[in-house]
C-alpha atoms as a PDB file:
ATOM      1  CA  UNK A   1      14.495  -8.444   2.933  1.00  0.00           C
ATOM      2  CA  UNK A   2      11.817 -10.592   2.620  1.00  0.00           C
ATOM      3  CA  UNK A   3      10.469  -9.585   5.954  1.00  0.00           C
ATOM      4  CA  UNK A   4      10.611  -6.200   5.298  1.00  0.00           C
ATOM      5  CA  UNK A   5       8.941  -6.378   2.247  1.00  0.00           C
ATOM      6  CA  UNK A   6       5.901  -8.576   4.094  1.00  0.00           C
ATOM      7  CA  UNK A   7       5.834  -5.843   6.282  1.00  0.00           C
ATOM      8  CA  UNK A   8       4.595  -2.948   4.113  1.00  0.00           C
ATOM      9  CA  UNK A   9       2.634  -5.093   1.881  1.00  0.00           C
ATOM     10  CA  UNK A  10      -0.710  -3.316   2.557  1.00  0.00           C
ATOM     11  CA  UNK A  11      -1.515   0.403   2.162  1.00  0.00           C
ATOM     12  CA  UNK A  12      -2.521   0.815   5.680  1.00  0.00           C
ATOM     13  CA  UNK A  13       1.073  -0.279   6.404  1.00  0.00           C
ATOM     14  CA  UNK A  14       2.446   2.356   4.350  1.00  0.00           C
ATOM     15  CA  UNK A  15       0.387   5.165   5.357  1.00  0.00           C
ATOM     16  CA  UNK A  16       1.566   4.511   8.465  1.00  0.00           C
ATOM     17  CA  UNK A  17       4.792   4.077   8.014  1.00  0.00           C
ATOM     18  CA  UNK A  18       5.061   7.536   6.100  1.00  0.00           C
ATOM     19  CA  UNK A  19       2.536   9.247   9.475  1.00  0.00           C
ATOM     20  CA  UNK A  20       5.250   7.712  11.733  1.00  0.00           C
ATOM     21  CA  UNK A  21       8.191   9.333   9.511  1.00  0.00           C
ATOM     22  CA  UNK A  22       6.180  12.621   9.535  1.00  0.00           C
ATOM     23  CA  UNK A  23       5.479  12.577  13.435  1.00  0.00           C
ATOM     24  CA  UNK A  24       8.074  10.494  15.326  1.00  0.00           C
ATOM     25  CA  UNK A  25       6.251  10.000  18.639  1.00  0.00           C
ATOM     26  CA  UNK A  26       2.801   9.873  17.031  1.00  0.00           C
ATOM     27  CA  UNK A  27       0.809   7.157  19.405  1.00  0.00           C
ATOM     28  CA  UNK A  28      -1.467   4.326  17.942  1.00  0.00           C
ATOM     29  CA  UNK A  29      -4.569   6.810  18.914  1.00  0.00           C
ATOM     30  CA  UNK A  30      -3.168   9.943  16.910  1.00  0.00           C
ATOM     31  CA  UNK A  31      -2.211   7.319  13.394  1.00  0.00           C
ATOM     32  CA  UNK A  32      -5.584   6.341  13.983  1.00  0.00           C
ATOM     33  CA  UNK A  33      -7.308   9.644  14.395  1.00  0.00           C
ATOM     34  CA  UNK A  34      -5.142  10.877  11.302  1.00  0.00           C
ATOM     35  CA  UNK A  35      -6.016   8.089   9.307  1.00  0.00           C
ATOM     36  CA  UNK A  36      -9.484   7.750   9.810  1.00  0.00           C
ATOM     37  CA  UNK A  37      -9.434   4.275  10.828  1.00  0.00           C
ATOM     38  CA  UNK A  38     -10.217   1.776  14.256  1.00  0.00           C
ATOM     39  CA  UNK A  39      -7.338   1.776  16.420  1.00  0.00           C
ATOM     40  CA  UNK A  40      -7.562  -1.798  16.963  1.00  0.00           C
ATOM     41  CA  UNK A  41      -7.040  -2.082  13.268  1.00  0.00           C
ATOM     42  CA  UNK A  42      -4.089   0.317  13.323  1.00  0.00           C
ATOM     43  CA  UNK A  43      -2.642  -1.655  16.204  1.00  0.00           C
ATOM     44  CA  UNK A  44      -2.347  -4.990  14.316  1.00  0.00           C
ATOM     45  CA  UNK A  45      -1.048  -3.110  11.703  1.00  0.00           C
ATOM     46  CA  UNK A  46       1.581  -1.117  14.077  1.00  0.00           C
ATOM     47  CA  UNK A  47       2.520  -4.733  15.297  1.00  0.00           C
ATOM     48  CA  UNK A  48       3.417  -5.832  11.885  1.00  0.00           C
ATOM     49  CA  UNK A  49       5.165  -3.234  11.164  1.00  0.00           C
ATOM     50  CA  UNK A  50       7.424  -3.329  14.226  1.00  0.00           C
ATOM     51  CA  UNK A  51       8.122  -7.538  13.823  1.00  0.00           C
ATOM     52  CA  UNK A  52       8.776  -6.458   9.929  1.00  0.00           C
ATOM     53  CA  UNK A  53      12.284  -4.002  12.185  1.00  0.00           C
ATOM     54  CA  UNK A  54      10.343  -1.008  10.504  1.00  0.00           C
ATOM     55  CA  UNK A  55       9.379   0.997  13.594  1.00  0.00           C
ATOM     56  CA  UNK A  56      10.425   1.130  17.009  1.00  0.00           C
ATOM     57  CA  UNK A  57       8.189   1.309  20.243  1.00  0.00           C
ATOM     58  CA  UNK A  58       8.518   3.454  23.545  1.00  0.00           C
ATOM     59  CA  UNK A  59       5.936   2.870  26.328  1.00  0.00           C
ATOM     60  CA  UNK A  60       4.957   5.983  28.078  1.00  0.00           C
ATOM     61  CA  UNK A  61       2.370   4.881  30.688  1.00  0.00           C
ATOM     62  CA  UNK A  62      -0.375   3.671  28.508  1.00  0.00           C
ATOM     63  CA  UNK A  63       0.784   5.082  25.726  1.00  0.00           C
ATOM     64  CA  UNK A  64       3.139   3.913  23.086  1.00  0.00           C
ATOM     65  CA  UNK A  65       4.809   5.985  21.030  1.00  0.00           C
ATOM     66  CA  UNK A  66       6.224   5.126  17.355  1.00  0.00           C
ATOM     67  CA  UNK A  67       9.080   6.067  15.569  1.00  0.00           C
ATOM     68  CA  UNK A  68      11.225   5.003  12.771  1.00  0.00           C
ATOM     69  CA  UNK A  69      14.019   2.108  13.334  1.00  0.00           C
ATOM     70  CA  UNK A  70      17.239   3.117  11.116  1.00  0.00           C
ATOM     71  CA  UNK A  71      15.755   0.807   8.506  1.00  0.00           C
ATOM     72  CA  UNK A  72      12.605   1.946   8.938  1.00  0.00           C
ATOM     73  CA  UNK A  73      14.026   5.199   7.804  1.00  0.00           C
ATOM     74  CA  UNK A  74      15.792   3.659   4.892  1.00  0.00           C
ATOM     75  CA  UNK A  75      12.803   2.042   3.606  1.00  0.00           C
ATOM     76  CA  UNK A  76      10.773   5.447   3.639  1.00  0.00           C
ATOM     77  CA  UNK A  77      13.260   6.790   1.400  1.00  0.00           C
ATOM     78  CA  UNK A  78      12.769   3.895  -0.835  1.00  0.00           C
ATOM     79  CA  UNK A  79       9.246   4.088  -1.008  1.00  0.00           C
ATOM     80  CA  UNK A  80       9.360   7.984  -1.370  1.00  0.00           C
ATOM     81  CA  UNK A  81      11.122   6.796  -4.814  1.00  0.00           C
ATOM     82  CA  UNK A  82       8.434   4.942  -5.996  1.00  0.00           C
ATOM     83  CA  UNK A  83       6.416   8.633  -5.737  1.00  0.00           C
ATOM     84  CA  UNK A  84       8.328  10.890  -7.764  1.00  0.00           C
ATOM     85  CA  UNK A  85       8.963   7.788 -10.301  1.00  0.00           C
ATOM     86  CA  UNK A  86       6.640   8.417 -13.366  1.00  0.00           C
ATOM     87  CA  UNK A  87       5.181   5.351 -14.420  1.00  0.00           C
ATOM     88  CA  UNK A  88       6.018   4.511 -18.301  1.00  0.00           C
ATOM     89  CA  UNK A  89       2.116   5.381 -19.374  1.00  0.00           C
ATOM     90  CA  UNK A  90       3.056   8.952 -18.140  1.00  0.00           C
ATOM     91  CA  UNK A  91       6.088   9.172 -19.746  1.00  0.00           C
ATOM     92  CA  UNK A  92       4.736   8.624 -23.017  1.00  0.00           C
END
């Protein structure tokens, strides 16, 4: 758990995770584009993610697409908790 947990601590690292649950098959050039951010920065954070067992990698020529891994997927849901949570200052 604790690996998983390393794995999405930064918000790049859960942006993307949610872009990759959004568009299975997105590339490292189309999270970047989306996000607004350097590819090279996105990669390192794509690698992370993938040694964390969040997403999974296909190589297509130079290309590499992303998806979810089955725990990938489970975490996502998890997180997607944490949104529609209300936090106890709002509930008051």
């Amino acid at each position: 758990m604790e690996r998983h947990l390393k794995g999405v601590a930064n918000h790049y690292r859960i942006e993307v995770l949610f872009l990759v649950a959004a568009q299975p098959g997105i590339t490292l050039e189309g999270i970047a584009k989306t996000l607004g951010v350097n590819e090279k920065t996105i990669g390192e954070h794509a690698r992370r993610l993938f040694q964390a067992g969040l997403i999974d990698k296909k190589y297509r020529a130079r290309f590499v697409e992303h998806k979810l891994s089955p725990y990938g997927k489970t975490f996502v849901r998890f997180l997607e908790s944490f949104r529609r949570t209300p936090t106890t200052s709002q509930q008051t």
